[in-house]
C-alpha atoms as a PDB file:
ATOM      1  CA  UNK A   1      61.460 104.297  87.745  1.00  0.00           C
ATOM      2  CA  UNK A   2      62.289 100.646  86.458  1.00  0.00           C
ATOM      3  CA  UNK A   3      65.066 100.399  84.361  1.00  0.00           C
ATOM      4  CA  UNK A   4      64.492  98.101  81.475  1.00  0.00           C
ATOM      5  CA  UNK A   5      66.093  98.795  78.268  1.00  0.00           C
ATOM      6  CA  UNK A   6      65.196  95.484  76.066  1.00  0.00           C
ATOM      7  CA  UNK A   7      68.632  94.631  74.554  1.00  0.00           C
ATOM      8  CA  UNK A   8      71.927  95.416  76.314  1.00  0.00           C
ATOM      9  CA  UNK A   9      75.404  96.045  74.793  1.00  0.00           C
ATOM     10  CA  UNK A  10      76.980  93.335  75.276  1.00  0.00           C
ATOM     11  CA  UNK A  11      81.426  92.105  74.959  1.00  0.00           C
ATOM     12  CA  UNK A  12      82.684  88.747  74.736  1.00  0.00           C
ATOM     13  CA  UNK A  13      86.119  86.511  74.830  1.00  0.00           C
ATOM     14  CA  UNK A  14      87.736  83.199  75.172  1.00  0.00           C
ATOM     15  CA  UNK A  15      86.269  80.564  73.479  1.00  0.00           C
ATOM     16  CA  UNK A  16      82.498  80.358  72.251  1.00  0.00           C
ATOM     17  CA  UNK A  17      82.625  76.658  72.267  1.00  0.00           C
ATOM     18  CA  UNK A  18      83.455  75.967  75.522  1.00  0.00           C
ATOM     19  CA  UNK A  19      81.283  73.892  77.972  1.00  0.00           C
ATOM     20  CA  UNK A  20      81.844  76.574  80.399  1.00  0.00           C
ATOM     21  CA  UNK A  21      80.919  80.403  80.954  1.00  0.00           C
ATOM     22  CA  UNK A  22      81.852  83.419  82.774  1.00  0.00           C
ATOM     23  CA  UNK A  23      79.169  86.094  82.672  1.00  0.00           C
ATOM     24  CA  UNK A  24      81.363  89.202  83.709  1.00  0.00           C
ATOM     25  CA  UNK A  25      79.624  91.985  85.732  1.00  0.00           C
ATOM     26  CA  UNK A  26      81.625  95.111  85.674  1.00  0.00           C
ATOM     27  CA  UNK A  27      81.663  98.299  88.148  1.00  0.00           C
ATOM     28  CA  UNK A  28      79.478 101.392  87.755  1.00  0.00           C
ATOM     29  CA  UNK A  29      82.243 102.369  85.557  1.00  0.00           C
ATOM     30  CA  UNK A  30      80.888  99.866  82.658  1.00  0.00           C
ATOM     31  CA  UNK A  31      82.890  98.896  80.146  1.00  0.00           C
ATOM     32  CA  UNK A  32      86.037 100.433  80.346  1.00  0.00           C
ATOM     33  CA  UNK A  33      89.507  99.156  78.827  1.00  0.00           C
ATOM     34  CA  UNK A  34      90.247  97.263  81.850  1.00  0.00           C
ATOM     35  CA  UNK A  35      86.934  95.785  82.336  1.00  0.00           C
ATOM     36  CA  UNK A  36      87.317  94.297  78.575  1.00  0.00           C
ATOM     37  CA  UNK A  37      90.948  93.007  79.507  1.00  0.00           C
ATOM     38  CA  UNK A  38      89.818  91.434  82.077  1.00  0.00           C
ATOM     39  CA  UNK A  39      87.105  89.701  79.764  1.00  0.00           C
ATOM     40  CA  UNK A  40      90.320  89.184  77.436  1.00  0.00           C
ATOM     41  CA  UNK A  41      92.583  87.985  79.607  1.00  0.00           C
ATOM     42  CA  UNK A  42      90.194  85.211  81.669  1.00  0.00           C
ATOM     43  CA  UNK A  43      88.612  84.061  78.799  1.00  0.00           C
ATOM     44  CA  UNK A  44      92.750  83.305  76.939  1.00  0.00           C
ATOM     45  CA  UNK A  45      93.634  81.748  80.250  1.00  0.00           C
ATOM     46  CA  UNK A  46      90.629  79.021  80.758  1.00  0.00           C
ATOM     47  CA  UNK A  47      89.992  78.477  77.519  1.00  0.00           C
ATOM     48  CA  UNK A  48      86.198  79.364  78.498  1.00  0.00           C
ATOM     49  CA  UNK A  49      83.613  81.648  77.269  1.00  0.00           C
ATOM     50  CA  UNK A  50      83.115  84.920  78.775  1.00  0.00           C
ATOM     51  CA  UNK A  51      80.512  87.149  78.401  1.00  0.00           C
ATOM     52  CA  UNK A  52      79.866  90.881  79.526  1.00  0.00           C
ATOM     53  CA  UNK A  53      76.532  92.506  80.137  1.00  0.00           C
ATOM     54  CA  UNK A  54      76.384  96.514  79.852  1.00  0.00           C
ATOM     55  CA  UNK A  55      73.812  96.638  82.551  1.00  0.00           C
ATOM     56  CA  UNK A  56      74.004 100.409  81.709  1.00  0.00           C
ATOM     57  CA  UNK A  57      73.018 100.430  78.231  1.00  0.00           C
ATOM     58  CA  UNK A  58      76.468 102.507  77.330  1.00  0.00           C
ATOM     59  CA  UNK A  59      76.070 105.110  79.784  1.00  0.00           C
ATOM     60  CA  UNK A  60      77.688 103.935  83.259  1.00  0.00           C
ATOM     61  CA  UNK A  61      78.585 106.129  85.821  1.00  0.00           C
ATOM     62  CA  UNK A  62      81.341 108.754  85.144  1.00  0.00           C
ATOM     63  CA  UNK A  63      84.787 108.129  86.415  1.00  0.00           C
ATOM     64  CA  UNK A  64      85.445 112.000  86.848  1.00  0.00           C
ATOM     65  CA  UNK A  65      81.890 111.581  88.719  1.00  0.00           C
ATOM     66  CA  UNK A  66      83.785 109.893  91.322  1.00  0.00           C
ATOM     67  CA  UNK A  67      83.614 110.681  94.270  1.00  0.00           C
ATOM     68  CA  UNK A  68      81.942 114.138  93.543  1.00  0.00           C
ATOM     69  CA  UNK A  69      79.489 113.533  91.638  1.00  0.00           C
ATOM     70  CA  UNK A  70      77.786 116.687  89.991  1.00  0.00           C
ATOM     71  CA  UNK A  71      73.709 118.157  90.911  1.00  0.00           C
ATOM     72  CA  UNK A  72      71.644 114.885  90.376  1.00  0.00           C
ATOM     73  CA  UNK A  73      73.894 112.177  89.531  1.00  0.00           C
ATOM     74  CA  UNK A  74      74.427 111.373  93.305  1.00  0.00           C
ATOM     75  CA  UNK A  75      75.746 107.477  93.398  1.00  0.00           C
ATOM     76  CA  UNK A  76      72.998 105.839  95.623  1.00  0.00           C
ATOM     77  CA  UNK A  77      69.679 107.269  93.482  1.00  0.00           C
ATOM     78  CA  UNK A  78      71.670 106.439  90.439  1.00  0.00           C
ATOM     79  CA  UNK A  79      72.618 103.378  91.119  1.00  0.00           C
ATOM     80  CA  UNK A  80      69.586 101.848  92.623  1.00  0.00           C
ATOM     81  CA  UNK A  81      67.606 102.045  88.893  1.00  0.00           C
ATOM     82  CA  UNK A  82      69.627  99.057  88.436  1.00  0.00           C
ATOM     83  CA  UNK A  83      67.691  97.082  90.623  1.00  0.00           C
ATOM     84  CA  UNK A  84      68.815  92.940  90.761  1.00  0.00           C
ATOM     85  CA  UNK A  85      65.344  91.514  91.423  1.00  0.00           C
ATOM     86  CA  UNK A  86      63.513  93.405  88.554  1.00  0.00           C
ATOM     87  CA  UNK A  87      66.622  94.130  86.302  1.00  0.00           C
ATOM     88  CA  UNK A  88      69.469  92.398  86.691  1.00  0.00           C
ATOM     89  CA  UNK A  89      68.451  88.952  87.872  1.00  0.00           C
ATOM     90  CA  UNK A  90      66.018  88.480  84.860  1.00  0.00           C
ATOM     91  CA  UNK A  91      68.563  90.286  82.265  1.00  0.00           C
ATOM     92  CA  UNK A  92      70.945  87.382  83.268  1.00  0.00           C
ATOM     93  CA  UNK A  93      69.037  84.607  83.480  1.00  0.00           C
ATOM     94  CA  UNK A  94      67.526  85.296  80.033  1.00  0.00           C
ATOM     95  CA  UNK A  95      71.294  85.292  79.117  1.00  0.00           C
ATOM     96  CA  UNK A  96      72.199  81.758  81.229  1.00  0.00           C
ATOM     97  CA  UNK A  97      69.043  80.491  79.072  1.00  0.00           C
ATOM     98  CA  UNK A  98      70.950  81.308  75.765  1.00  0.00           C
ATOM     99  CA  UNK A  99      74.157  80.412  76.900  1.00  0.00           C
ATOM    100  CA  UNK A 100      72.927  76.956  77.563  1.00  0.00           C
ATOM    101  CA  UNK A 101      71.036  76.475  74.379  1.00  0.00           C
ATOM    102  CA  UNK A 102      74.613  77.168  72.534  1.00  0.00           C
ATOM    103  CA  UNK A 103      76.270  74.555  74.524  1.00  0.00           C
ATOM    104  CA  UNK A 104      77.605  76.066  77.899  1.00  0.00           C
ATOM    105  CA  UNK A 105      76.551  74.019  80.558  1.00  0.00           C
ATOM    106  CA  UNK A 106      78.216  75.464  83.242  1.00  0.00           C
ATOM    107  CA  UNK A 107      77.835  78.858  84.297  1.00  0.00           C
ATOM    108  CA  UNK A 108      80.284  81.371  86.500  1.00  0.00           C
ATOM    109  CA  UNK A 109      80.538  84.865  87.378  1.00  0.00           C
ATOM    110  CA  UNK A 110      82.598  87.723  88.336  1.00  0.00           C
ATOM    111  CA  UNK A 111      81.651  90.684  89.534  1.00  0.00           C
ATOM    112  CA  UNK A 112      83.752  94.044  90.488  1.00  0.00           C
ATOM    113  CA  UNK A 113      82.422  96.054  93.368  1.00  0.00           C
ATOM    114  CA  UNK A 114      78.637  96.761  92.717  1.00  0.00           C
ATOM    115  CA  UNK A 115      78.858  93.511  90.231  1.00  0.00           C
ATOM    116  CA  UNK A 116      80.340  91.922  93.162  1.00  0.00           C
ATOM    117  CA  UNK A 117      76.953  91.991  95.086  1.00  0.00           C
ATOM    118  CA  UNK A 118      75.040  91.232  91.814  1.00  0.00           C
ATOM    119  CA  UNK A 119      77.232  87.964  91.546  1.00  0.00           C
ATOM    120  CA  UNK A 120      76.398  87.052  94.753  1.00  0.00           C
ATOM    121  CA  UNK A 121      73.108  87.603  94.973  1.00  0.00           C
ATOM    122  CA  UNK A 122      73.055  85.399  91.580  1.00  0.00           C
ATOM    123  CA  UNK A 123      74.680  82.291  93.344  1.00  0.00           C
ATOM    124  CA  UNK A 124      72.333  82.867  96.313  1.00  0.00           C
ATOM    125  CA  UNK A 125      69.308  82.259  93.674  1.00  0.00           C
ATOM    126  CA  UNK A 126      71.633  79.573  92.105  1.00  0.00           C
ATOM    127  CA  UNK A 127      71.480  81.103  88.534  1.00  0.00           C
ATOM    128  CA  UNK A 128      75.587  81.001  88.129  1.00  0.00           C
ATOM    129  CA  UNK A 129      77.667  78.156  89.891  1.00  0.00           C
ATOM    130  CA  UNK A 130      80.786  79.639  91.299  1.00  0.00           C
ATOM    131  CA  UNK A 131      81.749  83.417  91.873  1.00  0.00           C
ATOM    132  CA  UNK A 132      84.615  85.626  91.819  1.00  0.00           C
ATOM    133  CA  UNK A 133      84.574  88.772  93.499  1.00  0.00           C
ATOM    134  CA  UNK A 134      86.576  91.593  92.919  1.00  0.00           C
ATOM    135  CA  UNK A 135      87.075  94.459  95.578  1.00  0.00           C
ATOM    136  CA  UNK A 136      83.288  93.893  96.373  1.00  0.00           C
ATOM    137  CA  UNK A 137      81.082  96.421  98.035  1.00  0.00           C
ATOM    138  CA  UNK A 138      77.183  96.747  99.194  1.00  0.00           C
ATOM    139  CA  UNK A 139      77.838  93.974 101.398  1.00  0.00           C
ATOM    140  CA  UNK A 140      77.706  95.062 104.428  1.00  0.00           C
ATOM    141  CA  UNK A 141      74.347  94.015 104.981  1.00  0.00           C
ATOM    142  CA  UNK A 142      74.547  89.657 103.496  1.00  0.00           C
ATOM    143  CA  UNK A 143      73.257  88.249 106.736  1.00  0.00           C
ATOM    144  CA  UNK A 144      70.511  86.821 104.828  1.00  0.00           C
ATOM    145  CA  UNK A 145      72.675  85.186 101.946  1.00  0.00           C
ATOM    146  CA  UNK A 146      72.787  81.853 101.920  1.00  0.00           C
ATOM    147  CA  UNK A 147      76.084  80.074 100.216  1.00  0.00           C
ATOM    148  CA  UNK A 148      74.760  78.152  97.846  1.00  0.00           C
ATOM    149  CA  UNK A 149      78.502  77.938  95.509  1.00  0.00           C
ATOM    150  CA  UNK A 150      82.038  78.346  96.056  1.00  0.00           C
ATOM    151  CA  UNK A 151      83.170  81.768  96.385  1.00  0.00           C
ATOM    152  CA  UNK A 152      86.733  83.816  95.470  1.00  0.00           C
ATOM    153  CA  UNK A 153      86.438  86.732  97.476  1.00  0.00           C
ATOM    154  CA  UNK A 154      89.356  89.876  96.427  1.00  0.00           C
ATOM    155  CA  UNK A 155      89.394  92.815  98.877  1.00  0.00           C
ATOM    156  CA  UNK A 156      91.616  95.592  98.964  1.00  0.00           C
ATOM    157  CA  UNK A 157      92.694  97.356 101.957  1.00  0.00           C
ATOM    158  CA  UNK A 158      89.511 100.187 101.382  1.00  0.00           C
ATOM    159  CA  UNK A 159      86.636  97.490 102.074  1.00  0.00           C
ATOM    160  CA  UNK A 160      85.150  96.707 105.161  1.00  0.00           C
ATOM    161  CA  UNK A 161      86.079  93.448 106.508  1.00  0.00           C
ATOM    162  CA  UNK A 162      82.593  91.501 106.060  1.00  0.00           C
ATOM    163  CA  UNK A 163      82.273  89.659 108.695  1.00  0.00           C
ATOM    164  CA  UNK A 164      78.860  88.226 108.048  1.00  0.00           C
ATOM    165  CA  UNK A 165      79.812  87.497 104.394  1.00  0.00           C
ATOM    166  CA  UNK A 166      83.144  85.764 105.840  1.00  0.00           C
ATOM    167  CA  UNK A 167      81.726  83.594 108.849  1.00  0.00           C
ATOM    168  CA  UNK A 168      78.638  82.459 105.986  1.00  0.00           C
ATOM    169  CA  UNK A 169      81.544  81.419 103.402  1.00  0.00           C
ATOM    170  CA  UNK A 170      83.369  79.518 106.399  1.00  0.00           C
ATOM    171  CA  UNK A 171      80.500  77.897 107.644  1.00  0.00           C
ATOM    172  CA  UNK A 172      78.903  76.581 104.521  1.00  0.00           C
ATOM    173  CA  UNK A 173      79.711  73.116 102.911  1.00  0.00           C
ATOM    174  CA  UNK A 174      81.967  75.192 100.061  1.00  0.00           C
ATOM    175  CA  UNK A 175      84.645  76.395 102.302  1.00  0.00           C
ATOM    176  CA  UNK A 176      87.516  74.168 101.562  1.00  0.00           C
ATOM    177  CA  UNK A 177      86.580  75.062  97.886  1.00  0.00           C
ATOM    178  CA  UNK A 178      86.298  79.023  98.373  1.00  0.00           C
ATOM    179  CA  UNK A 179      88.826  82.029  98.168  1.00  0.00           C
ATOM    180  CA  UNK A 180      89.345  84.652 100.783  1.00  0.00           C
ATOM    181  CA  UNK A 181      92.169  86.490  99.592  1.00  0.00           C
ATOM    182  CA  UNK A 182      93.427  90.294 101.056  1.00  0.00           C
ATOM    183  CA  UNK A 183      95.547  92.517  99.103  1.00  0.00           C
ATOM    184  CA  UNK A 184      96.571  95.284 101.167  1.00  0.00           C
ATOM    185  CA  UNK A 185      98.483  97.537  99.717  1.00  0.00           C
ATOM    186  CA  UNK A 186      95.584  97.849  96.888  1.00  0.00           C
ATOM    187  CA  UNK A 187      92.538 100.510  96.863  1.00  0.00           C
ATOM    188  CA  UNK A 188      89.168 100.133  96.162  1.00  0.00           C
ATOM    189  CA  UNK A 189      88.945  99.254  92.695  1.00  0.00           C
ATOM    190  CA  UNK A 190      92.543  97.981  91.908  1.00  0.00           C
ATOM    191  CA  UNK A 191      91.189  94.948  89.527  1.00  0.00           C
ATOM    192  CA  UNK A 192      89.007  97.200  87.579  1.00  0.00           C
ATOM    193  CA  UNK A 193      88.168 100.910  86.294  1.00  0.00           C
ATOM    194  CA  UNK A 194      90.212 102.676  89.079  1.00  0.00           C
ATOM    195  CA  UNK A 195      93.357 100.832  88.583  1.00  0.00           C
ATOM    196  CA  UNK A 196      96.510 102.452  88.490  1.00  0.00           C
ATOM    197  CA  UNK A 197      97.748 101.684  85.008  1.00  0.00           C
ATOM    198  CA  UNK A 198     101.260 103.750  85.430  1.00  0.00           C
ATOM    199  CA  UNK A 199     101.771 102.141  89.052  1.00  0.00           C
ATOM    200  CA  UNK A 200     104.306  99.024  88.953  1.00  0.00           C
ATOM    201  CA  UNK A 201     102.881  97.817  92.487  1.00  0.00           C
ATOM    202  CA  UNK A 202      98.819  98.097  91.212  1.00  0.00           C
ATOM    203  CA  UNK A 203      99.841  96.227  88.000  1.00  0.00           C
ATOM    204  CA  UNK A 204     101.534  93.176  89.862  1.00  0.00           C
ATOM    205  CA  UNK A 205      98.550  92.866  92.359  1.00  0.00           C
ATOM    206  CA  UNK A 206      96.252  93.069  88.835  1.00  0.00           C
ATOM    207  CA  UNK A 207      97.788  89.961  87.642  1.00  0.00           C
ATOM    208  CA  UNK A 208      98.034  88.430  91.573  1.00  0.00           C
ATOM    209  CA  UNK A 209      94.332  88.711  90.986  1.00  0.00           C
ATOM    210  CA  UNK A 210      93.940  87.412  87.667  1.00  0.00           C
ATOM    211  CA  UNK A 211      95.959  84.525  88.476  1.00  0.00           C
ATOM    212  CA  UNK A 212      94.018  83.606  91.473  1.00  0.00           C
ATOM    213  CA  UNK A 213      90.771  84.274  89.944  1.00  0.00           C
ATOM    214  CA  UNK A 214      92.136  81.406  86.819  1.00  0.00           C
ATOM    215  CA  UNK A 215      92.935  79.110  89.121  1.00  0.00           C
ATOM    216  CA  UNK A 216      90.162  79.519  91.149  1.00  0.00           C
ATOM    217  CA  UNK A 217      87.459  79.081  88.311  1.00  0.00           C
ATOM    218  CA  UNK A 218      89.615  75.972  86.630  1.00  0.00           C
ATOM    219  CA  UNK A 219      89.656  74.039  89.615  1.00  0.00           C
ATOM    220  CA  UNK A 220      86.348  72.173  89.274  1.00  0.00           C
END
């Protein structure tokens, strides 16, 4: 069934009176520590707003559901309650609507694996302006995306390669402008819930990605 809850949790950072947000749209993992210092950490680097959506109403998927998930809390029926055209889409655009009535004119996103797809699909309909991408996934079927904004795409060495995604980027008028960037000696997941907090490697390709993602989104 349609899932609709009528106010979502919500986390914010950087600087509420910037001309300039970041809706952040985490994994299936919600909002977990890393997911807020991400939200932390881009919003005290570009001095712009950011804003997080709990899409799943504080219950995301499990981490320990990963990748056995117990008797009816399979990934794929779970995940597909969240759906963007009925859900997610409207959730954020009521969101951009607010965001511009307190002063943010311009409007970005990043997105971390299933958030990655959201974030696209959002530039496709030209809701947000330019999109970062972390370890993104569900996209192995984008043949009928259109690149409508600059793109920063982050893979690790777990996702497929995305072809269609990556000849689309290359052959649309924001090429010079967008980021295809491949880290790997990363997993699926590196820049968000799964990372590796205890691993020295994991936690200099984290702020690889951060700093790329920055400069990427201050470059306008």
């Amino acid at each position: 069934s349609a899932y609709k809850p009528k106010h979502l949790p919500s986390y914010e950072a950087g600087n509420y009176k910037s001309d300039t947000a970041v809706i952040y749209i985490p994994d299936i993992f919600g909002f977990s520590p890393q997911a807020k210092e991400v939200c932390d950490t881009i919003g005290e680097r570009t001095n712009f707003r950011v804003v997080a959506l709990d899409f799943f109403n504080g219950e995301p998927f499990k981490l320990e559901w990963f990748p056995n998930p117990p008797p009816g809390k399979e990934l794929m029926p779970w995940i597909k309650r969240f759906d963007y055209a009925t859900f997610i889409k409207p959730a954020v655009e009521a969101l951009v609507s607010q965001l511009k009535h307190q002063g943010q004119t311009k409007i970005y996103a990043i997105g971390n694996c299933w958030g990655a797809r959201m974030a696209l699909n959002l530039a496709h309909d030209e809701v947000v302006t330019r999109v970062v991408c972390f370890h993104p996934s569900f996209l192995s079927d984008t043949t009928d995306v259109v690149i409508k904004a600059p793109q920063c795409m982050l893979l690790s060495q777990d996702e497929a390669p995305h072809l269609p995604i990556k000849a689309a980027i290359e052959k649309s008028e924001f090429a010079a402008q967008s980021v295809w960037e491949v880290f790997p000696t990363m997993h699926h997941g590196w820049m968000a819930a799964r990372r590796n907090d205890t691993d020295p490697e994991n936690m200099k390709e984290f702020a690889r990605g951060i700093d790329i993602a920055v400069k990427f989104l201050t470059q306008v």
